[in-house]
Protein backbone atom coordinates (compact mmCIF):
# COMPACT_ATOMS: atom_id res chain seq x y z
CA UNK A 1 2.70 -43.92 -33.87
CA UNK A 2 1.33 -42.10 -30.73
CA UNK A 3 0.24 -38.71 -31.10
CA UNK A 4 1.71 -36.41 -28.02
CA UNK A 5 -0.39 -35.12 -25.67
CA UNK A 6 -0.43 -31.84 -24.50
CA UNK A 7 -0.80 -32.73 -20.63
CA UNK A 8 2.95 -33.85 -20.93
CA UNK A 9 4.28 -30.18 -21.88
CA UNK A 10 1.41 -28.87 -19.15
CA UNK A 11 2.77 -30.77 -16.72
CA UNK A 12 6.30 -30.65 -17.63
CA UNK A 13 5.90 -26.83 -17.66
CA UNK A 14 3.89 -26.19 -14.44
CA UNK A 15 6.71 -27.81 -12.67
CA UNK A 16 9.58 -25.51 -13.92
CA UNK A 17 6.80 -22.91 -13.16
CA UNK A 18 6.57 -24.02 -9.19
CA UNK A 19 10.48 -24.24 -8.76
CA UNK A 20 11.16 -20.98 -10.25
CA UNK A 21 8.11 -18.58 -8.42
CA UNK A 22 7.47 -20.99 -5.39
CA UNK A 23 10.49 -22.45 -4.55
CA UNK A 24 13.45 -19.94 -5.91
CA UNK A 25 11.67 -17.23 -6.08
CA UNK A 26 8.77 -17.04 -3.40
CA UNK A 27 6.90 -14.48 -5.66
CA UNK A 28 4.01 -17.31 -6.21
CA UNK A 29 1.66 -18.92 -3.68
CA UNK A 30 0.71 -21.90 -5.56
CA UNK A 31 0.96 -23.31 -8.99
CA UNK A 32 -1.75 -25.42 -10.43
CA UNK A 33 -1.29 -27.82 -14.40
CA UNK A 34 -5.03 -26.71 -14.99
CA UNK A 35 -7.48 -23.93 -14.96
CA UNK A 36 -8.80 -23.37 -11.35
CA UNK A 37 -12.20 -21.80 -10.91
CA UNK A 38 -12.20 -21.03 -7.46
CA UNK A 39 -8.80 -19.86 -6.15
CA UNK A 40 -10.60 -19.11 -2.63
CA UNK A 41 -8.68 -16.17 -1.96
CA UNK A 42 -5.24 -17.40 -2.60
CA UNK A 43 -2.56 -15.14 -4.07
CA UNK A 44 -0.77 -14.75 -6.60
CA UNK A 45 -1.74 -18.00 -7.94
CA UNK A 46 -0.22 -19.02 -11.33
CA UNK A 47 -2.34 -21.98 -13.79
CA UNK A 48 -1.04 -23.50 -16.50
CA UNK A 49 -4.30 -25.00 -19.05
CA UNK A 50 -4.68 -26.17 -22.48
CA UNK A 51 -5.22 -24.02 -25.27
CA UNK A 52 -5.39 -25.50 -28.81
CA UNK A 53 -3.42 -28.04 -31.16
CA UNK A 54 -2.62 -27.67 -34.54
CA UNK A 55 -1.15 -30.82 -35.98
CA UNK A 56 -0.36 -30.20 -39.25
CA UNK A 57 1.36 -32.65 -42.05
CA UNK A 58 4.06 -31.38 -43.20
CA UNK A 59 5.12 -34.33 -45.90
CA UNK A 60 4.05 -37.01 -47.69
CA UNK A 61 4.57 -39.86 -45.50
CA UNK A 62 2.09 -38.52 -42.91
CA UNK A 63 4.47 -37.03 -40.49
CA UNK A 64 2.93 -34.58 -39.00
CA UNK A 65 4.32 -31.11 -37.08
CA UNK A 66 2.91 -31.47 -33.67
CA UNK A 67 2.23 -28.03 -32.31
CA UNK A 68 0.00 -26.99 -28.95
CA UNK A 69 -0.59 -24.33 -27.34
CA UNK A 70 -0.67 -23.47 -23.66
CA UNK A 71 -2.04 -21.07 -21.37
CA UNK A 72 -0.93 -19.69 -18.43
CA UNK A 73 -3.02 -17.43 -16.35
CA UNK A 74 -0.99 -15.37 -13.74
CA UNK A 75 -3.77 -14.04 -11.02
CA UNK A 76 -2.67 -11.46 -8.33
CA UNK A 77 -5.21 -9.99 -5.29
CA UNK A 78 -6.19 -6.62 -6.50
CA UNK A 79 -6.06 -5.28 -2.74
CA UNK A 80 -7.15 -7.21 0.79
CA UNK A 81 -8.14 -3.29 2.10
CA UNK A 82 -5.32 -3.11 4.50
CA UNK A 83 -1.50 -4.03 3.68
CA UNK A 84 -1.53 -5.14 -0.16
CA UNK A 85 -2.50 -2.59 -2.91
CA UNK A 86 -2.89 -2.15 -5.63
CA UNK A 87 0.86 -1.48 -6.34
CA UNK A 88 1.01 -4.15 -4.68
CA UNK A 89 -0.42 -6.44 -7.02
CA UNK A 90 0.77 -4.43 -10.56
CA UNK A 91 4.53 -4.93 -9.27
CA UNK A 92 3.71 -8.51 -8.29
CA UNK A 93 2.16 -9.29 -11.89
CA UNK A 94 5.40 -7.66 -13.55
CA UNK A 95 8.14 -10.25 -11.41
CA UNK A 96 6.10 -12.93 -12.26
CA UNK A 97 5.60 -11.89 -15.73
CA UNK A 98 9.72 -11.60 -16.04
CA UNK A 99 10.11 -14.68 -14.14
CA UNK A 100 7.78 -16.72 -16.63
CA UNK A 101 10.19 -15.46 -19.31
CA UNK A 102 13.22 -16.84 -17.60
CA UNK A 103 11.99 -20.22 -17.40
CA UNK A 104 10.19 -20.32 -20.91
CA UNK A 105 13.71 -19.02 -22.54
CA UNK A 106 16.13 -21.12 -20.41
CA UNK A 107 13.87 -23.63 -21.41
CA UNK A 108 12.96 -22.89 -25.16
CA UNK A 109 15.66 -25.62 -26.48
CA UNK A 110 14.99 -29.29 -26.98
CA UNK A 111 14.09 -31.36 -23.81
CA UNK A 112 12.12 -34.93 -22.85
CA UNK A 113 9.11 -33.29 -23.19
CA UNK A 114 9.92 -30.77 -26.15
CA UNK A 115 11.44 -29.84 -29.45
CA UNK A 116 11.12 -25.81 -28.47
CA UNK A 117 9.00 -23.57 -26.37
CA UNK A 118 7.91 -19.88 -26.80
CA UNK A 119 5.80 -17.03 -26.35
CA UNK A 120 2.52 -17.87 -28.12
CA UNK A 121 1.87 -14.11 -29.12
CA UNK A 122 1.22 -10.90 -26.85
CA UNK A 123 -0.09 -11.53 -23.46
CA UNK A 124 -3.26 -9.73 -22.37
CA UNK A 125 -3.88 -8.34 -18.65
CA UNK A 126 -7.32 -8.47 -17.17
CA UNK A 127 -9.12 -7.89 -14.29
CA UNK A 128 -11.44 -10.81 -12.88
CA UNK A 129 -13.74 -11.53 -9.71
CA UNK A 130 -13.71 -14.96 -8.26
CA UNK A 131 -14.75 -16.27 -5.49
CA UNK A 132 -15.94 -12.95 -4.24
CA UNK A 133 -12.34 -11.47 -4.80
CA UNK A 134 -10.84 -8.88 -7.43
CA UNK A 135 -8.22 -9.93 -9.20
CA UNK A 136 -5.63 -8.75 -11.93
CA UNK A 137 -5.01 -11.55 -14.38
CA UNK A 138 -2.46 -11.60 -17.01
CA UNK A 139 -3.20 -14.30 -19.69
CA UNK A 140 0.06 -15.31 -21.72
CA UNK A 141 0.04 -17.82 -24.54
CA UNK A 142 2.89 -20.41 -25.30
CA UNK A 143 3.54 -22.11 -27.74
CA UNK A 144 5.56 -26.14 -28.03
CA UNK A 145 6.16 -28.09 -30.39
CA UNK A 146 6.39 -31.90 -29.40
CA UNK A 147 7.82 -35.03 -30.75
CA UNK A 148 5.91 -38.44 -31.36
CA UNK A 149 5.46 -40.34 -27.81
């Protein structure tokens, strides 16, 4: 039996990510299925990374409940000095916040790449400097269980 791996659900998940906030929604410059160091300015920027597994058994013929855990890191440009503020960026964070919710619960039931997906807990805002830039990053954790591959 093949154990799932989480890069399916990353991958599965940072493309529901990009339609919704890129395509539909235009509220996200770019969506990444790992944890970007550098974002070289760009804004808002929305990765989806790894987090943890916990596999547990749950009887006594070795099946096991298949749990991982995601993270995605929303990061929105603080302020450029001239026509985004710092308003700007809070009201930014909050759509794409709301829009992440969307897709995780039109998405929590089972799918190819899924039994369920949910909120991992609370998520946590931030503030960050990469690249030379100031950023406000909200970290939210999710939470899928996955089938046998």
């Amino acid at each position: 039996m093949t154990q799932p791996n989480r890069e399916t659900a990353r991958d599965a998940l940072t493309v529901l990510l990009n339609t919704r906030l890129v395509t539909t929604d235009e509220i996200v410059q770019i969506t990444y299925n790992y944890r970007k160091g550098d974002l070289g300015g760009q804004s808002p920027v929305v990765c989806v990374s790894s987090s943890g597994s916990m596999r547990a058994r749950v009887d006594f013929s070795g099946d096991r409940e298949n749990v991982i855990h995601l993270m995605i890191h929303v990061f929105v440009l603080y302020s450029d000095q001239s026509s985004w503020s710092e308003d700007d960026a809070e009201d930014r964070l909050d759509a794409i916040e709301a829009a992440i919710a969307d897709v995780v619960d039109g998405n929590s039931g089972k799918t190819a790449n899924w039994h369920w997906i949910d909120y991992g807990g609370r998520s946590e805002r931030m503030d960050v400097t990469l690249g030379g830039h100031e950023y406000i990053v909200e970290a939210i954790p999710i939470t899928v269980q996955m089938d046998y591959g």
